[in-house]
N, C-alpha and C. Protein backbone atom coordinates (compact mmCIF):
# COMPACT_ATOMS: atom_id res chain seq x y z
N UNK A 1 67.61 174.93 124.38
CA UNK A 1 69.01 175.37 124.36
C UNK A 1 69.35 176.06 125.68
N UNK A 2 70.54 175.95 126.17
CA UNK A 2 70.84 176.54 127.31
C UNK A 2 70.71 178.03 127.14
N UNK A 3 70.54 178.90 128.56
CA UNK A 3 70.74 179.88 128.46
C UNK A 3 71.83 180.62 128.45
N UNK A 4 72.56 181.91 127.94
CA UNK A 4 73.23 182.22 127.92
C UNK A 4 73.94 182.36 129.90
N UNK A 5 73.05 182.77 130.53
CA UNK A 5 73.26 182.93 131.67
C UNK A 5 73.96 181.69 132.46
N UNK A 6 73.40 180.65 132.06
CA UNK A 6 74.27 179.40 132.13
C UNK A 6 75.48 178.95 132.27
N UNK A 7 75.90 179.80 130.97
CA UNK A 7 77.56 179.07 130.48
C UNK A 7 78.23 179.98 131.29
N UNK A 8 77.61 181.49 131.53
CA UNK A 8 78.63 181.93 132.18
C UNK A 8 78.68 181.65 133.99
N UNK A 9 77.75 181.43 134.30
CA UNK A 9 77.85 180.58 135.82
C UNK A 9 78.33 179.51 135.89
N UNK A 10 79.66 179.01 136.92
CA UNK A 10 80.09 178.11 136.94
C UNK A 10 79.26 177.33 138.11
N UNK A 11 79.30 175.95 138.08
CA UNK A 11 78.80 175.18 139.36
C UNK A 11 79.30 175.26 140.59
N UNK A 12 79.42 175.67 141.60
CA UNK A 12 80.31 175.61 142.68
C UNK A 12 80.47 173.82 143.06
N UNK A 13 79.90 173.02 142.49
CA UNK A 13 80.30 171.92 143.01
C UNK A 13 81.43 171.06 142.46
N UNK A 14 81.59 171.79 140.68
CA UNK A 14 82.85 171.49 139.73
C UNK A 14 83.83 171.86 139.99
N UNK A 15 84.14 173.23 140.75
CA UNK A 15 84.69 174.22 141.22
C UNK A 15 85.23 172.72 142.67
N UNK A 16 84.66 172.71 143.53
CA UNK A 16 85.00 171.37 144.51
C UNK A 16 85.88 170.65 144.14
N UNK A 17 84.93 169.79 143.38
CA UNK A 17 85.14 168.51 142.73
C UNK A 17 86.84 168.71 142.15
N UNK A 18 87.00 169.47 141.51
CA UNK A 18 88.34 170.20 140.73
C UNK A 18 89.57 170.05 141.91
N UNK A 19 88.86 170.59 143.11
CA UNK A 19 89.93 171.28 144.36
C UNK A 19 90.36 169.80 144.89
N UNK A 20 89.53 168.65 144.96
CA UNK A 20 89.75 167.84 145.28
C UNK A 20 91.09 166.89 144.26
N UNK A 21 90.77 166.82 143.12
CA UNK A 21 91.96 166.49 142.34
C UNK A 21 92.82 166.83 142.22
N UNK A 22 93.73 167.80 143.55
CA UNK A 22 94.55 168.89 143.05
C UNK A 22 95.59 167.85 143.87
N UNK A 23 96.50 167.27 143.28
CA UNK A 23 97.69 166.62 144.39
C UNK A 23 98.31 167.47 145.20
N UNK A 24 97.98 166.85 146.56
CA UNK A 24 98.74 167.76 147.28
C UNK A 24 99.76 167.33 147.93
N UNK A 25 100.94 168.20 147.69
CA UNK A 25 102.48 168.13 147.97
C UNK A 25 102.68 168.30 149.86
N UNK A 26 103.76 167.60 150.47
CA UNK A 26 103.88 168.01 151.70
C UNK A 26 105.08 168.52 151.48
N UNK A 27 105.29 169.86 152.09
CA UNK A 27 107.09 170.00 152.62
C UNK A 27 106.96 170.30 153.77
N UNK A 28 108.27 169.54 154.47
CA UNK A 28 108.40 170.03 155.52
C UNK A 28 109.45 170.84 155.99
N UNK A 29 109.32 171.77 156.63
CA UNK A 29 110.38 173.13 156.79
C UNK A 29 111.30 172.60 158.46
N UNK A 30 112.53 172.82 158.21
CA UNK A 30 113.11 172.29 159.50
C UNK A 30 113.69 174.10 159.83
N UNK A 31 113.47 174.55 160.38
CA UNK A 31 114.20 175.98 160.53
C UNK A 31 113.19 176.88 161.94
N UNK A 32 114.66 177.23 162.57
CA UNK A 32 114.13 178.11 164.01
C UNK A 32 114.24 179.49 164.20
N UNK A 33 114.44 180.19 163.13
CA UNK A 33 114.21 181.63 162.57
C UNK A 33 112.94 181.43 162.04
N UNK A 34 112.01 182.64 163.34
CA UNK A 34 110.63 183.09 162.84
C UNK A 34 110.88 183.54 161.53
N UNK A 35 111.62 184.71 161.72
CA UNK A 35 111.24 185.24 160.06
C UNK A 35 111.40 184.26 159.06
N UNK A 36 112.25 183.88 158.53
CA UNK A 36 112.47 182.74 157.65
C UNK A 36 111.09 182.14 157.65
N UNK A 37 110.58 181.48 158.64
CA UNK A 37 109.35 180.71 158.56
C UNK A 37 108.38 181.36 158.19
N UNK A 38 108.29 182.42 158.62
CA UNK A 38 107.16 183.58 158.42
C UNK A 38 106.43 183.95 156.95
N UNK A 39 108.25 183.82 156.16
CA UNK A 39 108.34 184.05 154.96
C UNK A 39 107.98 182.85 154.03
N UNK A 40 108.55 181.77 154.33
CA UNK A 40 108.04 180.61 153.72
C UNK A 40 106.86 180.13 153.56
N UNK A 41 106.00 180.28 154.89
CA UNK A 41 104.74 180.32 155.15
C UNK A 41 103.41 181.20 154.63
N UNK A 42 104.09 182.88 153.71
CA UNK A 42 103.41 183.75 153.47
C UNK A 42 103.44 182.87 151.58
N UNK A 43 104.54 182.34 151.45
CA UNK A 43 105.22 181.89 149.89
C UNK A 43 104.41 181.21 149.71
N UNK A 44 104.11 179.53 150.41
CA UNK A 44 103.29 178.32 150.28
C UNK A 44 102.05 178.84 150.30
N UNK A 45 101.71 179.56 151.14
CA UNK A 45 99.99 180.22 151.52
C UNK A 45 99.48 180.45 149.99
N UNK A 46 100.38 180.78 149.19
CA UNK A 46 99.47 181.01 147.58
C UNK A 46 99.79 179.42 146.96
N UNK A 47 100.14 178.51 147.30
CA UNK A 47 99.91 177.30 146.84
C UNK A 47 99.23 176.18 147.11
N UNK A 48 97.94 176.33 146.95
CA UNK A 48 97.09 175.33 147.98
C UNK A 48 97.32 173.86 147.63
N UNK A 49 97.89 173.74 146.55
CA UNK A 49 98.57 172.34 146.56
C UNK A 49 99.82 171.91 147.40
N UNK A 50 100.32 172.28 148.43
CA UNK A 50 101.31 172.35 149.07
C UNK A 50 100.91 172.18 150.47
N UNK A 51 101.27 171.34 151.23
CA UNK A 51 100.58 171.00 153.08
C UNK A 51 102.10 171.54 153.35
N UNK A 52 102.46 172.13 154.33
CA UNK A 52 103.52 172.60 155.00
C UNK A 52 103.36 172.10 156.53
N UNK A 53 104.59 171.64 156.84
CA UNK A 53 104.68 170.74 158.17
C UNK A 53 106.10 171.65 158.72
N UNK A 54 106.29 171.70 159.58
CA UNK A 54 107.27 172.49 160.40
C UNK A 54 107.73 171.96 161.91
N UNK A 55 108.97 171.90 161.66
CA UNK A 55 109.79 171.42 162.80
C UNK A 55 110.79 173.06 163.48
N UNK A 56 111.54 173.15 164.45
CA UNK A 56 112.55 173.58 165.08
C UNK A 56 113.53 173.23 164.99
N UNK A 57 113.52 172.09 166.03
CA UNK A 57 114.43 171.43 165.57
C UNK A 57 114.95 170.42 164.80
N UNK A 58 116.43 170.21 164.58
CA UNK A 58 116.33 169.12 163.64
C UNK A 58 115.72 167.47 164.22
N UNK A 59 116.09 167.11 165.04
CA UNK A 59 115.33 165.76 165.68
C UNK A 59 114.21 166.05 165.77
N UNK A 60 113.30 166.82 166.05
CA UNK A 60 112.23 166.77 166.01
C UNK A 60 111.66 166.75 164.55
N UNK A 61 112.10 167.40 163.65
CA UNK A 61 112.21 167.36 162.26
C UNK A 61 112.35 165.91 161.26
N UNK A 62 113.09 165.47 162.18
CA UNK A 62 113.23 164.08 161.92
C UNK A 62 112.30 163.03 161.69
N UNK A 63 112.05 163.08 162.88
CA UNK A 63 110.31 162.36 163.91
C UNK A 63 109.35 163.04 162.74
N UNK A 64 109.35 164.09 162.13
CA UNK A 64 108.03 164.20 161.66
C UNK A 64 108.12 163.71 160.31
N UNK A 65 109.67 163.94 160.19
CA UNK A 65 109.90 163.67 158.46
C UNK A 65 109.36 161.46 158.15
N UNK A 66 109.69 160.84 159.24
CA UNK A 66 109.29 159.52 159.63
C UNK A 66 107.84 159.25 159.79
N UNK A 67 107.18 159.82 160.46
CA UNK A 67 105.94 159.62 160.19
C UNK A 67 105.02 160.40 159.16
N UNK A 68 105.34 161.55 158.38
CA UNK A 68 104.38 161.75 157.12
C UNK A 68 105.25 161.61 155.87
N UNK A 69 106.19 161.57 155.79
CA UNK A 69 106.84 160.79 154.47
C UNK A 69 106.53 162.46 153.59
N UNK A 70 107.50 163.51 153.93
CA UNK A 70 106.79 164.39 152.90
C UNK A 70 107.56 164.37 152.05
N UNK A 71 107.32 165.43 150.73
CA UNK A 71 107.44 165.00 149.46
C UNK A 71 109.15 165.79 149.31
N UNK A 72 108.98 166.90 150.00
CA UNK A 72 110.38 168.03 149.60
C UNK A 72 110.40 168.27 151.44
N UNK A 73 111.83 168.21 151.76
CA UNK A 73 112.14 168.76 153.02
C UNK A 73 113.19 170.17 152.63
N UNK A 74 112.97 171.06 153.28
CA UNK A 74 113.07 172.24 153.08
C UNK A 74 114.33 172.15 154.70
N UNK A 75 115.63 172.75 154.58
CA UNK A 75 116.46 172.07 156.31
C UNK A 75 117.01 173.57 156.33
N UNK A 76 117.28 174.47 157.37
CA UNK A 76 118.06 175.73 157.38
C UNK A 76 119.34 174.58 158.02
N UNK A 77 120.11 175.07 157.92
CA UNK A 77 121.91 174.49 158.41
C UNK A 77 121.83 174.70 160.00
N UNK A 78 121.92 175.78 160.59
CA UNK A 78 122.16 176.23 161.76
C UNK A 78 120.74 176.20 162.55
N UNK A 79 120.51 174.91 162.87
CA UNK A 79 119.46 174.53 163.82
C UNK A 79 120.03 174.50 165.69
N UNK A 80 119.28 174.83 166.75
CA UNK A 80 119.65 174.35 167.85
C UNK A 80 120.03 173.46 168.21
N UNK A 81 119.63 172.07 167.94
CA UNK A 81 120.06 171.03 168.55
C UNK A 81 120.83 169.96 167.53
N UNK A 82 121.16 169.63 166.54
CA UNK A 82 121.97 169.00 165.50
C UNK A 82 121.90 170.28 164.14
N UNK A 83 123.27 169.71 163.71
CA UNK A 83 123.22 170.65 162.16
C UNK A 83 122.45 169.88 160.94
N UNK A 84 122.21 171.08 160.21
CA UNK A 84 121.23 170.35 159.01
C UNK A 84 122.11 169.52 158.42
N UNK A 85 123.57 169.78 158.34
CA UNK A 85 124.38 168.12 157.70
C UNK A 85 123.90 167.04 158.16
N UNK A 86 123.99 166.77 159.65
CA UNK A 86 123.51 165.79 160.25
C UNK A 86 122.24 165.14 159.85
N UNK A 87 121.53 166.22 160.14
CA UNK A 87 120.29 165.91 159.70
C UNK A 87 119.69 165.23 158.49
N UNK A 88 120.53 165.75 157.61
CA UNK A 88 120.38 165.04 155.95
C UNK A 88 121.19 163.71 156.58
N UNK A 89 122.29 163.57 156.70
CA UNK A 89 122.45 162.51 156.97
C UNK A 89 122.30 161.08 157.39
N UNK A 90 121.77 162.12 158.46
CA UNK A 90 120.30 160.47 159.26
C UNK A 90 119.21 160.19 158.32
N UNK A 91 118.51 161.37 157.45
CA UNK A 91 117.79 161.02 156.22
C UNK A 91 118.02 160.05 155.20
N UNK A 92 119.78 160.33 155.00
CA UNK A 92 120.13 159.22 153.55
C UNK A 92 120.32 158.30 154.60
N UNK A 93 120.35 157.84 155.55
CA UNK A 93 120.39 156.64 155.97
C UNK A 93 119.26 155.69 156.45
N UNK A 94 117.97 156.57 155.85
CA UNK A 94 116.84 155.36 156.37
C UNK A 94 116.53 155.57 154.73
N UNK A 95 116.05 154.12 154.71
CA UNK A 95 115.53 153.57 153.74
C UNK A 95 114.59 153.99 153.07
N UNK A 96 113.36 154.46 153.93
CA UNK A 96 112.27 155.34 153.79
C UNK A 96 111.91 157.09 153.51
N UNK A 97 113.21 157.26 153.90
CA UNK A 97 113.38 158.78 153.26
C UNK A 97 114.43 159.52 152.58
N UNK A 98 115.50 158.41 152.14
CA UNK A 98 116.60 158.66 151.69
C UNK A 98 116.64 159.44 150.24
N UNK A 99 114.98 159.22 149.85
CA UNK A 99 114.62 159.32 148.26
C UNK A 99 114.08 161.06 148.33
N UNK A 100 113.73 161.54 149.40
CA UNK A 100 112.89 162.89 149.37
C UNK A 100 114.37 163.99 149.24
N UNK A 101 113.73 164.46 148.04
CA UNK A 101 114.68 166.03 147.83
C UNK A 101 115.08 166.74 149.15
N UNK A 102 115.93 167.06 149.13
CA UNK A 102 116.17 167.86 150.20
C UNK A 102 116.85 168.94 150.32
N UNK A 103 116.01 170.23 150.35
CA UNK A 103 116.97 172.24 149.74
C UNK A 103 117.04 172.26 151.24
N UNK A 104 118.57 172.75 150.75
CA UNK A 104 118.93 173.70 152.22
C UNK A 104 118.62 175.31 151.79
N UNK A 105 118.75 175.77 153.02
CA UNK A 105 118.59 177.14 152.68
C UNK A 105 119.49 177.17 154.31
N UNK A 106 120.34 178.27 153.73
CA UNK A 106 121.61 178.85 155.02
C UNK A 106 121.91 180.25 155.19
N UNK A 107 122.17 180.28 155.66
CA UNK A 107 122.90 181.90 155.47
C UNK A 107 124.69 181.52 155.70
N UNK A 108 124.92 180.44 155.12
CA UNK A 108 126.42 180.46 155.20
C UNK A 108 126.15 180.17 153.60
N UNK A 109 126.39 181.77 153.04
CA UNK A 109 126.69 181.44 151.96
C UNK A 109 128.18 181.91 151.04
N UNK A 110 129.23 181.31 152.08
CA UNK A 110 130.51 181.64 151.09
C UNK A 110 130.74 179.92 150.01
N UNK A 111 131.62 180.52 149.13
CA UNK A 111 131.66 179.29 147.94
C UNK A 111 131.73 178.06 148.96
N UNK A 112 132.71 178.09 149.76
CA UNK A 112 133.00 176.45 150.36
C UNK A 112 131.83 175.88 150.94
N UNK A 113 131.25 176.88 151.66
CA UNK A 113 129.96 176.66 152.03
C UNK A 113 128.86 175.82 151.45
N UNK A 114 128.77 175.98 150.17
CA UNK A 114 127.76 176.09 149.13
C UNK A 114 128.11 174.46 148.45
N UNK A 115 129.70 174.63 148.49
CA UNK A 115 130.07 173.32 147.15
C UNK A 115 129.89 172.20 148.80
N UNK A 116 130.84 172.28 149.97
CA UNK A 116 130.38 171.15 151.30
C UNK A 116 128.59 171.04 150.90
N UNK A 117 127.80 172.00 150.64
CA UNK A 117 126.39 171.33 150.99
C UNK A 117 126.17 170.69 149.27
N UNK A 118 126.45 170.95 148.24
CA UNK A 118 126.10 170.15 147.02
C UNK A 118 127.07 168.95 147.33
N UNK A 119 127.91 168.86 147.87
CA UNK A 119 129.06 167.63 147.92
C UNK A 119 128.26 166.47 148.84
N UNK A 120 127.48 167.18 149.71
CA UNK A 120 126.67 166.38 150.76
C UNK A 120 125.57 165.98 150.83
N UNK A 121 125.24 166.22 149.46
CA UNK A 121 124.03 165.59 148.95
C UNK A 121 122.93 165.96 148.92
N UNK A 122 122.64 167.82 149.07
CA UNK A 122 121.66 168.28 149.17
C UNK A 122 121.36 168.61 147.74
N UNK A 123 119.92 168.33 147.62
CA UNK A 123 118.64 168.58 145.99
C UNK A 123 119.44 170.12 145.75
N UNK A 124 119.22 170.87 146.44
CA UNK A 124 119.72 172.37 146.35
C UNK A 124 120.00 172.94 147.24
N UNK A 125 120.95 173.45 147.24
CA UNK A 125 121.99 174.57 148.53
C UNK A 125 121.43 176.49 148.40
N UNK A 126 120.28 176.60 148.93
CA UNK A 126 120.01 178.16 148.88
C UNK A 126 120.62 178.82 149.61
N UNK A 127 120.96 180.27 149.60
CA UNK A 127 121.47 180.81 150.56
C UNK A 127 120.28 181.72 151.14
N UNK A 128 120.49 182.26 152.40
CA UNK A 128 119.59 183.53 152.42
C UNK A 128 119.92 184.85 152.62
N UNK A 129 119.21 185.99 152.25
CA UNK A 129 117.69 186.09 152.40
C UNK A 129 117.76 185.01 151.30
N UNK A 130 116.02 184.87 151.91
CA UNK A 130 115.14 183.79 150.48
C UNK A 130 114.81 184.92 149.59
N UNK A 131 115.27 184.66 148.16
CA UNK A 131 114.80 184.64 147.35
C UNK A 131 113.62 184.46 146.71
N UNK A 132 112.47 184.66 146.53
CA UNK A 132 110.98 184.14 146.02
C UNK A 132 111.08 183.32 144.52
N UNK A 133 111.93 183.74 143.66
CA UNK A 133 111.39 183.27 142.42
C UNK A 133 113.42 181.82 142.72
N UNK A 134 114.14 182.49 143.19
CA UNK A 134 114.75 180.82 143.52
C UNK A 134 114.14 180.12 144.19
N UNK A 135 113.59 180.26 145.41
CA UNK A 135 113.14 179.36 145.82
C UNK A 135 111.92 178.77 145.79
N UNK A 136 111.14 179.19 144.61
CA UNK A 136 110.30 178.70 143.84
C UNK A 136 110.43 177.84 142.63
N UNK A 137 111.64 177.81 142.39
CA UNK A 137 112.25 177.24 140.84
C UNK A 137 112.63 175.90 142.01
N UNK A 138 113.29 176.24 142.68
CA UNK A 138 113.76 174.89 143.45
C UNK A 138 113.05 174.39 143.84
N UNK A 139 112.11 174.93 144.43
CA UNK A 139 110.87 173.75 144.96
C UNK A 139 109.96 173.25 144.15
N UNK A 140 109.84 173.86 142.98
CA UNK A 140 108.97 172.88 141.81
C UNK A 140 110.03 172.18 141.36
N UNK A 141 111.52 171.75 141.23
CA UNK A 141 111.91 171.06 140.49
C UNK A 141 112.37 169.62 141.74
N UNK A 142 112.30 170.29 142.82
CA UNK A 142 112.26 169.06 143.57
C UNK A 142 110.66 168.17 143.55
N UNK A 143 109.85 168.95 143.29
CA UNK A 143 108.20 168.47 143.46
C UNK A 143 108.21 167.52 142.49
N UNK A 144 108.24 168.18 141.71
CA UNK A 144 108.83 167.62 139.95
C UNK A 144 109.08 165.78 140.74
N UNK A 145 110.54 166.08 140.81
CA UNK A 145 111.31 165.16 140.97
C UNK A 145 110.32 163.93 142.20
N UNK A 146 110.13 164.65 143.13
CA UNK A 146 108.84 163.69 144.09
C UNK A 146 107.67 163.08 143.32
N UNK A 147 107.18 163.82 142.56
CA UNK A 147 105.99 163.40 141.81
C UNK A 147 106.33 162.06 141.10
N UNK A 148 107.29 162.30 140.44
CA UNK A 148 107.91 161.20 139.22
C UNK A 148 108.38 159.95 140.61
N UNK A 149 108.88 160.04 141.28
CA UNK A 149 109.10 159.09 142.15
C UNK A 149 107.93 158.21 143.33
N UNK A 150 107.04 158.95 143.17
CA UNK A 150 105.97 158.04 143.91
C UNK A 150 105.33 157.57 142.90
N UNK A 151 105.46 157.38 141.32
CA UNK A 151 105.01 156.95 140.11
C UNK A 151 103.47 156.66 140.25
């Protein structure tokens, strides 16, 4: 019979094996406020199912969103070089990424503000500061929504 000492030691290689089955989500963050990033980056850090990819700007954001296909794009509005409208925009227009959720997070948060970015087709319109437990509800229900779509 096993020893008691047994059951309570786990294997470190099940413990592995486990880490390896863990799907892991990409988002990619388009936003050129350190802090903001800082913060997002401290948020994901407790989700090791989550790869975080990060752009500046929005074209460059673009380019990355094209070659790793991530699962949730995360866009602040007021980027340097195109606006995050734009940006979603060139998104719903390729074929290949038209399908990935996409939360804004702004700090233009008066009503018109808010209903232009749900009117424009964003997954979710956050405002900031970030929020931790909104923008945690939003990003699992966009994950959600990614998961079910790569079937």
């Amino acid at each position: 019979a096993p020893e008691l000492g047994d059951l309570t030691e786990s294997d470190p290689d099940d413990d592995f094996r486990e880490m390896l089955e863990v799907d892991v989500y990409t988002l990619l963050y388009i936003e050129d406020n350190p802090a903001n990033m800082k913060l997002v980056e401290q948020i994901i850090k407790r989700h090791p199912d989550i790869r975080l990819l990060t752009a500046i700007y929005g074209n460059a954001g673009i380019e990355i969103a094209r070659e790793s296909l991530p699962d949730v794009i995360l866009l602040d509005i007021n980027l340097p070089d195109i606006s995050g409208f734009e940006v979603l925009s060139i998104l719903q227009q390729d074929p290949a990424l038209k399908h990935i959720p996409v939360i804004a997070l702004s700090a233009n948060a008066m009503p018109n503000d808010i209903k232009r970015g749900q009117k424009a087709g964003f997954f979710r319109y956050l405002t900031k500061p970030i929020l931790v437990n909104e923008f945690m509800s939003a990003l699992n229900k966009a994950l959600l929504l990614a998961g079910q779509s790569q079937g």
